[in-house]
C-alpha atoms as a PDB file:
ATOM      1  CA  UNK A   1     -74.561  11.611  17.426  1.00  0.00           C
ATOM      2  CA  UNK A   2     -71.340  12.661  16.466  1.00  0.00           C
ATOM      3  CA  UNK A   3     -68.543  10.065  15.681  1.00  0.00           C
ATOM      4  CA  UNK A   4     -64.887  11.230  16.759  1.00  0.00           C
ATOM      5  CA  UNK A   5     -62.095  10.971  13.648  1.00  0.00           C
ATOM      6  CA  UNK A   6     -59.895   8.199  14.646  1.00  0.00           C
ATOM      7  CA  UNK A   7     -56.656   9.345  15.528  1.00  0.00           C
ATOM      8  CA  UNK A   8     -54.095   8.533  13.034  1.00  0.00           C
ATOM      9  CA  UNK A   9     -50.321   8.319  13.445  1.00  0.00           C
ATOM     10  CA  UNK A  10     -47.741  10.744  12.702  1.00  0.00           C
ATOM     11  CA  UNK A  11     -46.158  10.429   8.998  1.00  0.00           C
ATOM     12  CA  UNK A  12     -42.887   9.499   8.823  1.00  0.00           C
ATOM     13  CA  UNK A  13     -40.647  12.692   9.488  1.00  0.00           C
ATOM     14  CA  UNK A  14     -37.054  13.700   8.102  1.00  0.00           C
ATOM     15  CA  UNK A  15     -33.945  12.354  10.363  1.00  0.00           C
ATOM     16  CA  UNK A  16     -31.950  14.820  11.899  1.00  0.00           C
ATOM     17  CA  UNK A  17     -28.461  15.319  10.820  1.00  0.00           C
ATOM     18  CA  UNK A  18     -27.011  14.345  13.943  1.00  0.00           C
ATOM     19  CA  UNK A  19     -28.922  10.673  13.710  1.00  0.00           C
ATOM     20  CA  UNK A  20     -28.174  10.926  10.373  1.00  0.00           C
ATOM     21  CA  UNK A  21     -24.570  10.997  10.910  1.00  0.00           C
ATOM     22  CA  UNK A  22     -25.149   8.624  14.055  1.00  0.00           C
ATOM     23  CA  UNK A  23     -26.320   5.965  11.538  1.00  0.00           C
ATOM     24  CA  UNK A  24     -23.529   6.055   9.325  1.00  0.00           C
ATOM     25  CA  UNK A  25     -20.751   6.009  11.734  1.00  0.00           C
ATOM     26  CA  UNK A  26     -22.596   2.824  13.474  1.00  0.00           C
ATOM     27  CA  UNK A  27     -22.746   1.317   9.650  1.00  0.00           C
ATOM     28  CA  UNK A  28     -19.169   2.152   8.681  1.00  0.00           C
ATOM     29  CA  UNK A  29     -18.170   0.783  12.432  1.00  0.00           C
ATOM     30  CA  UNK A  30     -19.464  -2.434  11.363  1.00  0.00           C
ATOM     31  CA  UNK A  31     -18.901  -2.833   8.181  1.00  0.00           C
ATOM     32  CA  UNK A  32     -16.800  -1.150   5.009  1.00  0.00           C
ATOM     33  CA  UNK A  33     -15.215   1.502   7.810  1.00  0.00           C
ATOM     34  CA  UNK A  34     -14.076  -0.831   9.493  1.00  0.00           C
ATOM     35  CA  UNK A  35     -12.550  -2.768   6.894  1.00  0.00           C
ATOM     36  CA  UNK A  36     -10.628   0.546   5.932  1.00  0.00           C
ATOM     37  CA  UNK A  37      -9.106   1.080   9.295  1.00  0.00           C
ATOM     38  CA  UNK A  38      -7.461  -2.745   9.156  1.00  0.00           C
ATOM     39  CA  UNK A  39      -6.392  -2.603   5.908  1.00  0.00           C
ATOM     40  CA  UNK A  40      -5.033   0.729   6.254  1.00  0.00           C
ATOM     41  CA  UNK A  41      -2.777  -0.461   9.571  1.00  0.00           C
ATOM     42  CA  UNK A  42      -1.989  -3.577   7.418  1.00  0.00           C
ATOM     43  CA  UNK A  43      -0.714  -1.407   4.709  1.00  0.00           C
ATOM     44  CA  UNK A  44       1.378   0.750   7.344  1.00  0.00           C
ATOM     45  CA  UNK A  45       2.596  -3.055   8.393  1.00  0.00           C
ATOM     46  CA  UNK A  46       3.718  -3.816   5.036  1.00  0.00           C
ATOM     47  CA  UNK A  47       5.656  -0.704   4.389  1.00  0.00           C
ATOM     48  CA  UNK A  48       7.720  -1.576   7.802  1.00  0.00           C
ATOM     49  CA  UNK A  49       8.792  -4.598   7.019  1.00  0.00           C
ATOM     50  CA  UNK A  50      12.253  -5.439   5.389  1.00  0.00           C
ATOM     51  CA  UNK A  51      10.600  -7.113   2.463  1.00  0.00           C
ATOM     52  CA  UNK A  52       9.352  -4.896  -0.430  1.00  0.00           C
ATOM     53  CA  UNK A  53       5.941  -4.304  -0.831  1.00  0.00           C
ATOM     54  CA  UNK A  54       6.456  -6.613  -4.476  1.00  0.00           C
ATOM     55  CA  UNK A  55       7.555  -9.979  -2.220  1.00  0.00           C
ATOM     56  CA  UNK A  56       4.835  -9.862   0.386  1.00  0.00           C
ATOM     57  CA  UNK A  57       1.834 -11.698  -0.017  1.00  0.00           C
ATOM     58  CA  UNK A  58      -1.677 -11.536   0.972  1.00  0.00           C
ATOM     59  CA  UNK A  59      -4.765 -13.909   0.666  1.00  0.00           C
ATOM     60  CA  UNK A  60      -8.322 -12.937  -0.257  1.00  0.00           C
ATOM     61  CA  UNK A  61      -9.908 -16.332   0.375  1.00  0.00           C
ATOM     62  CA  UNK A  62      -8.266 -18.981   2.673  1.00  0.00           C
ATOM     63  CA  UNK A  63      -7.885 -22.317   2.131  1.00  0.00           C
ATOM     64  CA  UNK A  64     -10.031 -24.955   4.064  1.00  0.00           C
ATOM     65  CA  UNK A  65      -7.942 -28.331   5.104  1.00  0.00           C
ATOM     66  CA  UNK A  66      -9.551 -31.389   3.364  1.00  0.00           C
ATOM     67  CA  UNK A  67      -9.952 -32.869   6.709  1.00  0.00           C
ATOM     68  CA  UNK A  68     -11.416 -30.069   9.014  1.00  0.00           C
ATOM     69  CA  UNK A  69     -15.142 -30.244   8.218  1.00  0.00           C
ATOM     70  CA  UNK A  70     -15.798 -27.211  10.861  1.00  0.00           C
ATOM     71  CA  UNK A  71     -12.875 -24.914   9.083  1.00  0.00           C
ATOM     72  CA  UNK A  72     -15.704 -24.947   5.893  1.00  0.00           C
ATOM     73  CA  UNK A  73     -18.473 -24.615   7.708  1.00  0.00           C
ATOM     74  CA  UNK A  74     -16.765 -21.408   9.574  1.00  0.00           C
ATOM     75  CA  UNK A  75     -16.082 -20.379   6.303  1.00  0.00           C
ATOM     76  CA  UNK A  76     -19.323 -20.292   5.339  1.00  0.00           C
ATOM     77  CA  UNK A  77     -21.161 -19.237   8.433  1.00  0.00           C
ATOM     78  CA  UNK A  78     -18.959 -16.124   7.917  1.00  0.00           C
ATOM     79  CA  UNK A  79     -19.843 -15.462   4.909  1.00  0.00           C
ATOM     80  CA  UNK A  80     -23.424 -15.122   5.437  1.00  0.00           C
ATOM     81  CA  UNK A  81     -22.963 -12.925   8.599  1.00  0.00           C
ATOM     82  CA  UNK A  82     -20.748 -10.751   6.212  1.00  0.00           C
ATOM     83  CA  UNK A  83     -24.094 -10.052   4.935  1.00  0.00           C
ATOM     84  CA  UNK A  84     -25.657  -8.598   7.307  1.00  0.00           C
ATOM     85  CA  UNK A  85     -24.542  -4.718   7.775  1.00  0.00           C
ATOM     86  CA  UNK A  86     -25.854  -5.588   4.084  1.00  0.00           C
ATOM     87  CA  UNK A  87     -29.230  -6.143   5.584  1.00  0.00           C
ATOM     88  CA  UNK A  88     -29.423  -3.355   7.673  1.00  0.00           C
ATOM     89  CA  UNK A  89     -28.522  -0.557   5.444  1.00  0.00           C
ATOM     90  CA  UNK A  90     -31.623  -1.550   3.112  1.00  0.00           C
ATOM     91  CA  UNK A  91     -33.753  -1.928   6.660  1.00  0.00           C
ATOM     92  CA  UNK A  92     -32.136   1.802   7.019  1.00  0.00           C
ATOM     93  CA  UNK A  93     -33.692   2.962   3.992  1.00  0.00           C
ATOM     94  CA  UNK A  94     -36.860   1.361   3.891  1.00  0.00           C
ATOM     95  CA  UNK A  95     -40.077   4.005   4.170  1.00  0.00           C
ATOM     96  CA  UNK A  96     -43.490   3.804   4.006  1.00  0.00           C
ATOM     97  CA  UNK A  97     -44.453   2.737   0.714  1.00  0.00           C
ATOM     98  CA  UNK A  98     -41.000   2.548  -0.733  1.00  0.00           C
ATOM     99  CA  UNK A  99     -38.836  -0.459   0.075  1.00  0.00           C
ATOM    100  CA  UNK A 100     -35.245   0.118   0.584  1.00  0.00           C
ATOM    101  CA  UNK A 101     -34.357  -2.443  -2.515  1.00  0.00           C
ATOM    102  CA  UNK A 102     -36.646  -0.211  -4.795  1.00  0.00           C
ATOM    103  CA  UNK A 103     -35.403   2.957  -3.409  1.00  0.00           C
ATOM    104  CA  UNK A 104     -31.638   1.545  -4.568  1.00  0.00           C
ATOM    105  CA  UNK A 105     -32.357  -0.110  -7.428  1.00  0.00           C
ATOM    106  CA  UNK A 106     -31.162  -3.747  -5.896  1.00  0.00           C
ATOM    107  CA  UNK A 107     -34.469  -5.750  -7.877  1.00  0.00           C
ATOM    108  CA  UNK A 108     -35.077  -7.637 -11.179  1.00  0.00           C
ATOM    109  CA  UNK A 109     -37.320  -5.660 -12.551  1.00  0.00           C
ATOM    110  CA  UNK A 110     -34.554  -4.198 -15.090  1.00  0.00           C
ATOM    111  CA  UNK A 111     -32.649  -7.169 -14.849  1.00  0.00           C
ATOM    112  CA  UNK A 112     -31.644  -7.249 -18.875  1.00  0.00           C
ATOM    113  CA  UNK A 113     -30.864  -4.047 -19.010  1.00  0.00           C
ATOM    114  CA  UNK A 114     -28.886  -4.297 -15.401  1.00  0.00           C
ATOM    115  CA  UNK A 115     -27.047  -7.492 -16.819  1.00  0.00           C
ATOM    116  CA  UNK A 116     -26.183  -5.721 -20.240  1.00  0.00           C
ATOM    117  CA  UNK A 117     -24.785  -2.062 -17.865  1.00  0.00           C
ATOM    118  CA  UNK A 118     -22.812  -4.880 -15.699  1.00  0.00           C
ATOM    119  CA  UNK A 119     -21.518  -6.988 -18.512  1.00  0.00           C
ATOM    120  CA  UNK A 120     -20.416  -3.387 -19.899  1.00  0.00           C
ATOM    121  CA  UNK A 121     -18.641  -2.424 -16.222  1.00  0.00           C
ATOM    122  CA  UNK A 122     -16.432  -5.086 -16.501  1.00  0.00           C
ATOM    123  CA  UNK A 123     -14.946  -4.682 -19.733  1.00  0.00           C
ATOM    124  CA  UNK A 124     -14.679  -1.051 -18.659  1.00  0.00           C
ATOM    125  CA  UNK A 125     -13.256  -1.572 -15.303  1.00  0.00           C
ATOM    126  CA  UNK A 126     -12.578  -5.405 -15.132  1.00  0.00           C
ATOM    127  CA  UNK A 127      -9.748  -5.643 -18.028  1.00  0.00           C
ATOM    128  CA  UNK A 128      -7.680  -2.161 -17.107  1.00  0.00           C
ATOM    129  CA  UNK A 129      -7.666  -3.477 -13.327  1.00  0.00           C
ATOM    130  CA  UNK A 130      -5.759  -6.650 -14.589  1.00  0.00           C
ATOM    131  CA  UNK A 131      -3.642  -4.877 -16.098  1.00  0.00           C
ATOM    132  CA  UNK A 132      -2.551  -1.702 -13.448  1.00  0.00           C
ATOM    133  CA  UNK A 133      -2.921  -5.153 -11.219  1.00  0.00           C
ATOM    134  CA  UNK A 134       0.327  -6.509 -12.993  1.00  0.00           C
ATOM    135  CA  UNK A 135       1.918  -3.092 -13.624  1.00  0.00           C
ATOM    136  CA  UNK A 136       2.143  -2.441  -9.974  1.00  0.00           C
ATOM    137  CA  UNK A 137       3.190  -5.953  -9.535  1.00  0.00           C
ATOM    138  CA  UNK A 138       5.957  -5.467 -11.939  1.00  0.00           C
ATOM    139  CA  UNK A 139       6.919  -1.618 -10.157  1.00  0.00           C
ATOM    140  CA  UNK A 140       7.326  -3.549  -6.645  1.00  0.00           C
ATOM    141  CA  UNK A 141       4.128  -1.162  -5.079  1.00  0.00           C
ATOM    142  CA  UNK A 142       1.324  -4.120  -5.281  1.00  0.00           C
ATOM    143  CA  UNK A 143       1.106  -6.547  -2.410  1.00  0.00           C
ATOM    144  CA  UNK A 144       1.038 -10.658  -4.685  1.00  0.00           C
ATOM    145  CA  UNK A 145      -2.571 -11.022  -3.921  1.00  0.00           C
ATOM    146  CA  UNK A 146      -3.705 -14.570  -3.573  1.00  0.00           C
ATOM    147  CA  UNK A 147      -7.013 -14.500  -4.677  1.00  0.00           C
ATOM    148  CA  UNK A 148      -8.131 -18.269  -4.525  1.00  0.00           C
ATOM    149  CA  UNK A 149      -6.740 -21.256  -2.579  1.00  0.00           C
ATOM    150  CA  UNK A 150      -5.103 -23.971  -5.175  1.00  0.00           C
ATOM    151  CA  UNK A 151      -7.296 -26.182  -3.423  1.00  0.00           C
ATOM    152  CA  UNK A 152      -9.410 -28.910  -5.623  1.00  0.00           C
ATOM    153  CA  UNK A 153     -12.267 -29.885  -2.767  1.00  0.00           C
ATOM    154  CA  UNK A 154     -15.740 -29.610  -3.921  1.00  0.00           C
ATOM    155  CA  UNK A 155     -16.558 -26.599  -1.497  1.00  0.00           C
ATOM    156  CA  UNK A 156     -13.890 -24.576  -3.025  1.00  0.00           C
ATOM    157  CA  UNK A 157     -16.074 -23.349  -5.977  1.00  0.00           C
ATOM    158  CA  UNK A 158     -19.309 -22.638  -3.757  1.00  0.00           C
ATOM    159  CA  UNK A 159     -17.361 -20.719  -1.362  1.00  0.00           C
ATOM    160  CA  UNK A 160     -15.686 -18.365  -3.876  1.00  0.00           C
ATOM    161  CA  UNK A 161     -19.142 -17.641  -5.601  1.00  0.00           C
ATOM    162  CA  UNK A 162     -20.437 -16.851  -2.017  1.00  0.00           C
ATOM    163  CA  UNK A 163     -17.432 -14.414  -1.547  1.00  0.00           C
ATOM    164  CA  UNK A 164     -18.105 -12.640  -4.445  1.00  0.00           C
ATOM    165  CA  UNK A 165     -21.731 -12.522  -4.121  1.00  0.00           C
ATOM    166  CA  UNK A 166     -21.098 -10.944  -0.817  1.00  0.00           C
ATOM    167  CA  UNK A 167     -18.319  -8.592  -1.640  1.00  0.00           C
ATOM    168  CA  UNK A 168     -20.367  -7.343  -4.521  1.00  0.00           C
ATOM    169  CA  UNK A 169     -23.177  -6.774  -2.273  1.00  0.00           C
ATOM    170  CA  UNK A 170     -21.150  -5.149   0.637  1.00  0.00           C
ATOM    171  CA  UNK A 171     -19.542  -2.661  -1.657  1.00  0.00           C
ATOM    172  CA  UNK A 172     -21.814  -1.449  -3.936  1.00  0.00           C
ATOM    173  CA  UNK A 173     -25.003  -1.902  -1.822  1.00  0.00           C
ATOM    174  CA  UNK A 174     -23.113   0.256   1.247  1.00  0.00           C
ATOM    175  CA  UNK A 175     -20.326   2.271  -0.908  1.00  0.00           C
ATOM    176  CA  UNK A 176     -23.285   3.214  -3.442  1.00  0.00           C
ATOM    177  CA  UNK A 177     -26.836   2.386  -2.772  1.00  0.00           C
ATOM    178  CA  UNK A 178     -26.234   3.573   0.854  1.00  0.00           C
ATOM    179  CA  UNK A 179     -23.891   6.480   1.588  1.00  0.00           C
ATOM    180  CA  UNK A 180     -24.905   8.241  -1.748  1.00  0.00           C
ATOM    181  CA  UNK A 181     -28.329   8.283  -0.489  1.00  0.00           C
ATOM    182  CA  UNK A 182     -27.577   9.453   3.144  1.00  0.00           C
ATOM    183  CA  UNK A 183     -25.281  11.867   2.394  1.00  0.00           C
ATOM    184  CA  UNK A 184     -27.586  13.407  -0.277  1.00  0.00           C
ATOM    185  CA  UNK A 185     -30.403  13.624   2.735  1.00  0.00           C
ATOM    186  CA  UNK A 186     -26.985  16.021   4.215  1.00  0.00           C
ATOM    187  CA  UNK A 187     -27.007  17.931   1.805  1.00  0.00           C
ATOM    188  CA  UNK A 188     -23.486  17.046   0.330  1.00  0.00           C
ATOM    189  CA  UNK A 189     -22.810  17.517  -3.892  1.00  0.00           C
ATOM    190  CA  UNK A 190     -22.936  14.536  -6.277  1.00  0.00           C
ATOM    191  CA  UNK A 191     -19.158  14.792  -6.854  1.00  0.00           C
ATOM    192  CA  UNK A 192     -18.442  15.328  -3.572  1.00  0.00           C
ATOM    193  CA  UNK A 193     -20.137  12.129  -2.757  1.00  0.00           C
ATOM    194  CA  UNK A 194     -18.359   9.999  -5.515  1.00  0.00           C
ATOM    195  CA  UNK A 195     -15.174  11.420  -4.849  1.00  0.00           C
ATOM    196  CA  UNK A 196     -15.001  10.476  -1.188  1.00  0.00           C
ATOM    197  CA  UNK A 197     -16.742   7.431  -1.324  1.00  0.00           C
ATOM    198  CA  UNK A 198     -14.387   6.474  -4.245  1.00  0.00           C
ATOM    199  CA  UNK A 199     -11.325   7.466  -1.474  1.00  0.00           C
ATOM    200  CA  UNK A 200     -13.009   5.101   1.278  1.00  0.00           C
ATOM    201  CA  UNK A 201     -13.237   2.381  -1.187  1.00  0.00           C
ATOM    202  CA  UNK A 202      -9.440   2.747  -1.784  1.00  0.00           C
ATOM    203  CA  UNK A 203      -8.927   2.963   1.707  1.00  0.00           C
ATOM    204  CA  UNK A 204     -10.753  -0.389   1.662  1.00  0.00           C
ATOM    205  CA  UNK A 205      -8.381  -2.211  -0.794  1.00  0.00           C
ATOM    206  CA  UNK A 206      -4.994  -0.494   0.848  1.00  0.00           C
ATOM    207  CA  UNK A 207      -4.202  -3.953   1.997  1.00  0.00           C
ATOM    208  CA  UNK A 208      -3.652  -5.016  -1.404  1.00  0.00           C
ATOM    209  CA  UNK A 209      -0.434  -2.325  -1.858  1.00  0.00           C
ATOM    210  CA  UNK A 210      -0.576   0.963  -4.072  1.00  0.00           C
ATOM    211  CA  UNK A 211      -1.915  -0.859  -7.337  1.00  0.00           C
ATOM    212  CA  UNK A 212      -5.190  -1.706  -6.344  1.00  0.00           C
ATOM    213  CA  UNK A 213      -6.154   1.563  -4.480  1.00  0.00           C
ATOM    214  CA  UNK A 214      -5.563   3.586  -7.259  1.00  0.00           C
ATOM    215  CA  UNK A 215      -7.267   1.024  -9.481  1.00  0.00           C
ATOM    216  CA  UNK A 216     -10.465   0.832  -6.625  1.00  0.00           C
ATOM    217  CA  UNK A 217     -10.787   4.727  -6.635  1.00  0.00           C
ATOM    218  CA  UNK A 218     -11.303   4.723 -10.130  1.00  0.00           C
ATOM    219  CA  UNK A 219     -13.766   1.673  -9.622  1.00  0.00           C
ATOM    220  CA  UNK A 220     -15.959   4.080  -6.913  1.00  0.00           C
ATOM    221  CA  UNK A 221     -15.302   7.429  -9.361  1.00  0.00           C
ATOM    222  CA  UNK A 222     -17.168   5.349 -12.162  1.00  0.00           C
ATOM    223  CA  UNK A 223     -19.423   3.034 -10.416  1.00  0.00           C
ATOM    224  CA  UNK A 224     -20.342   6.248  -8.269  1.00  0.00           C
ATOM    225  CA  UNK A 225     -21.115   7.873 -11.749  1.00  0.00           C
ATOM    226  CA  UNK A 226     -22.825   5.536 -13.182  1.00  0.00           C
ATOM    227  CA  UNK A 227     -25.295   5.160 -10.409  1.00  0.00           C
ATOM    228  CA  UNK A 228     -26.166   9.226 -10.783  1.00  0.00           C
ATOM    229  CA  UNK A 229     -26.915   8.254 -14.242  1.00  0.00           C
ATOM    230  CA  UNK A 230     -28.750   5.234 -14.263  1.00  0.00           C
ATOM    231  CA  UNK A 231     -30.180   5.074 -10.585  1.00  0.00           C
ATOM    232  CA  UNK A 232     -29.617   1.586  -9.654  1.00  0.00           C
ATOM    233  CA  UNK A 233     -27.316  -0.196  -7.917  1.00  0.00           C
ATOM    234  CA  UNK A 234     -27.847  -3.288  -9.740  1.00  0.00           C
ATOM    235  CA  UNK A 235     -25.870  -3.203 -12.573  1.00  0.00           C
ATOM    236  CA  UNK A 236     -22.656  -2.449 -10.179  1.00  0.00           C
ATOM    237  CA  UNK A 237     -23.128  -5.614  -7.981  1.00  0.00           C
ATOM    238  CA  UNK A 238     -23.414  -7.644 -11.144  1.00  0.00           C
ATOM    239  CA  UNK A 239     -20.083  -5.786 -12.401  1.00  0.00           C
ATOM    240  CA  UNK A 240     -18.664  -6.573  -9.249  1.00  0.00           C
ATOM    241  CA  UNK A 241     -19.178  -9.902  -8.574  1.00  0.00           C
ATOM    242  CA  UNK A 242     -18.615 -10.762 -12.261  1.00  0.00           C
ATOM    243  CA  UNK A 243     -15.093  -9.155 -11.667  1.00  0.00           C
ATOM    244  CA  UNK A 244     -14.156 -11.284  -8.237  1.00  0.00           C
ATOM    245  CA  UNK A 245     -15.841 -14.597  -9.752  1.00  0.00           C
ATOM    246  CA  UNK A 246     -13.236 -14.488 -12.734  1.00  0.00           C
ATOM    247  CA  UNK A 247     -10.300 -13.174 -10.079  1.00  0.00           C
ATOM    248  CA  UNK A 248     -11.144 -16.064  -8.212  1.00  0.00           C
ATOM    249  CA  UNK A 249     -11.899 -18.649 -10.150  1.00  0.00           C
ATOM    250  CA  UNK A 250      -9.845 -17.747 -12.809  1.00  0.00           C
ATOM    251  CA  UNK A 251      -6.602 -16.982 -10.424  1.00  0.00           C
ATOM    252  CA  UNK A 252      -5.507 -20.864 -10.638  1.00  0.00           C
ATOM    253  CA  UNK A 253      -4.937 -20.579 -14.445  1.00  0.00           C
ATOM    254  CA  UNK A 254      -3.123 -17.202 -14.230  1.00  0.00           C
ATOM    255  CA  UNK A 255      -0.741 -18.631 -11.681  1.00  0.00           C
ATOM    256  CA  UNK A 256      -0.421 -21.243 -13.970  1.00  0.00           C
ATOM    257  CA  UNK A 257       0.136 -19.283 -17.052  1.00  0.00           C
ATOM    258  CA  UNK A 258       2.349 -15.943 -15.437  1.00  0.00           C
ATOM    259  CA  UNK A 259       4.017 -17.756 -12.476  1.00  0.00           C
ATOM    260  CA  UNK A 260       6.066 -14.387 -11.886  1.00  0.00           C
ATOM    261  CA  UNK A 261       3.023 -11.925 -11.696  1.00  0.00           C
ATOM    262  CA  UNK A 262      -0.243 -14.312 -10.010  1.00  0.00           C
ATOM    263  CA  UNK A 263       2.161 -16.750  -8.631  1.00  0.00           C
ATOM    264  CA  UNK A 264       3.311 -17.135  -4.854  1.00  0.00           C
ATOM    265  CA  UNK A 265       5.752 -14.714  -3.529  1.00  0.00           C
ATOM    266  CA  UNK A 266       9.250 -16.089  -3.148  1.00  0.00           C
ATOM    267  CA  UNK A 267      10.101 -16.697   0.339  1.00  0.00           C
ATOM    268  CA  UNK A 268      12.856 -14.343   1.325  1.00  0.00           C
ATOM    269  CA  UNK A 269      16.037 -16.485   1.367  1.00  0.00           C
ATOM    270  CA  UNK A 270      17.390 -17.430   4.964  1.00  0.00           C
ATOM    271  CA  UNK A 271      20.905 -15.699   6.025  1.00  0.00           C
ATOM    272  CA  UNK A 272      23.924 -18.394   6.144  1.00  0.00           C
ATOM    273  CA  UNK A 273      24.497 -19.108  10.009  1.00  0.00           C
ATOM    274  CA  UNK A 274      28.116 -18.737  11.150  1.00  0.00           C
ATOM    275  CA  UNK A 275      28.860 -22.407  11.148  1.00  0.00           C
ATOM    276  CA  UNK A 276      28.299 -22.009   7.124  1.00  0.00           C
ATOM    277  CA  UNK A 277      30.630 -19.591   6.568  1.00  0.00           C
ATOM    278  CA  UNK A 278      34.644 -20.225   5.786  1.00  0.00           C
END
């Protein structure tokens, strides 16, 4: 007697570049794009105002009142939800028999040579952003960024190691490990990709003033670089959150130290009333 073949199912098949485009305009929409959009419109904001770009300010990581036990836990429930457009861009790219971590390069089985590339990032990147960081501050075009709260609670520390963790994730994982590999399956150029990915980054950061766009494009042009090199996006979140955990941590002693560049931004001085004046 003859036995029938079992039926087996259909192997996984190519997306369309409609869905393909689908995808990415539902992960921008909840994630980086977003982002772009507000801080764009905040930038437009900034440039209305009376005050020069130079004497606004703009805050990073918010403070959390010593007595509100629900403003940290917020805080940190938000954090972790950051995290998940994170999540599922690597569902996204997961395939039979490759898992979307492998397929980006986000695992330790490299991890000394990943730490040593990262270390290497920010030294490349890291230091010059400092300083364009304080040249634009000093040209009037950079937005004072407050990167930490002055704040001595315990939770302060976990929370800005969270926030870097998850802004190095966001960026490179989606920026990188995500877009490059979509748009690739679109059939756009390796340059191409870098160059606009680079520009949304920038777009990203316009909150932040002039300064650190220009100084976040370069960011994408060689993060986007090195991950055509090396393929893995890895060593990039290590750069990355290396880079936010000494801007954050670290931003305390430079206010400290350089009062005029890291410190507050005056508070425009109130107009005598009428009574005041002789």
């Amino acid at each position: 007697m003859n036995v029938a073949s079992p039926t087996l199912p259909p192997g996984p098949t190519r997306p369309s570049s409609a869905r393909l485009w689908w995808e990415i305009g539902i992960v921008l929409a909840l994630s980086v794009g977003r982002s772009a959009v507000y801080s764009v419109l905040q930038l437009i904001q900034a440039l209305q105002r009376e005050q020069s770009l130079g004497d606004q300010q703009t805050s990073l990581n918010p403070g959390a009142s010593a007595a509100t036990f629900w403003e940290v836990l917020y805080q940190f429930l938000g954090l972790l939800f950051a995290l998940v457009p994170v999540a599922l861009v690597i569902y996204f790219l997961w395939e039979p028999g490759m898992s979307g971590l492998r397929r980006i390069g986000l695992d330790f089985r490299r991890f000394g040579g990943d730490f040593g590339r990262g270390i290497l990032l920010v030294v490349i990147i890291g230091v010059p952003g400092l300083g364009l960081y304080a040249a634009g501050r000093a040209l009037g075009i950079t937005v004072q960024v407050d990167a930490a709260p002055l704040d001595p609670s315990w939770w302060t520390i976990p929370l800005l190691l969270l926030a870097a963790l998850r802004a190095g994730l966001t960026e490179e994982v989606i920026f990188i490990g995500y877009l490059f590999t979509r748009l690739r399956q679109l059939g756009w150029g390796w340059w191409t990709i870098i160059f606009s990915t680079a520009a949304l980054r920038a777009l990203y950061h316009a909150y932040q003033g002039f300064g650190p766009m220009i100084g976040n494009f370069v960011m994408g042009v060689v993060f986007g670089w090195c991950y055509r090199r090396w393929g893995r996006v890895m060593p990039l979140v290590i750069a990355h959150v290396v880079i936010d955990i000494i801007a954050f941590v670290g931003y305390p002693l430079a206010a400290a130290l350089w009062p005029g560049i890291f410190g507050p931004a005056p508070s425009p001085s109130p107009s005598p009333s009428p009574s005041a004046t002789s």
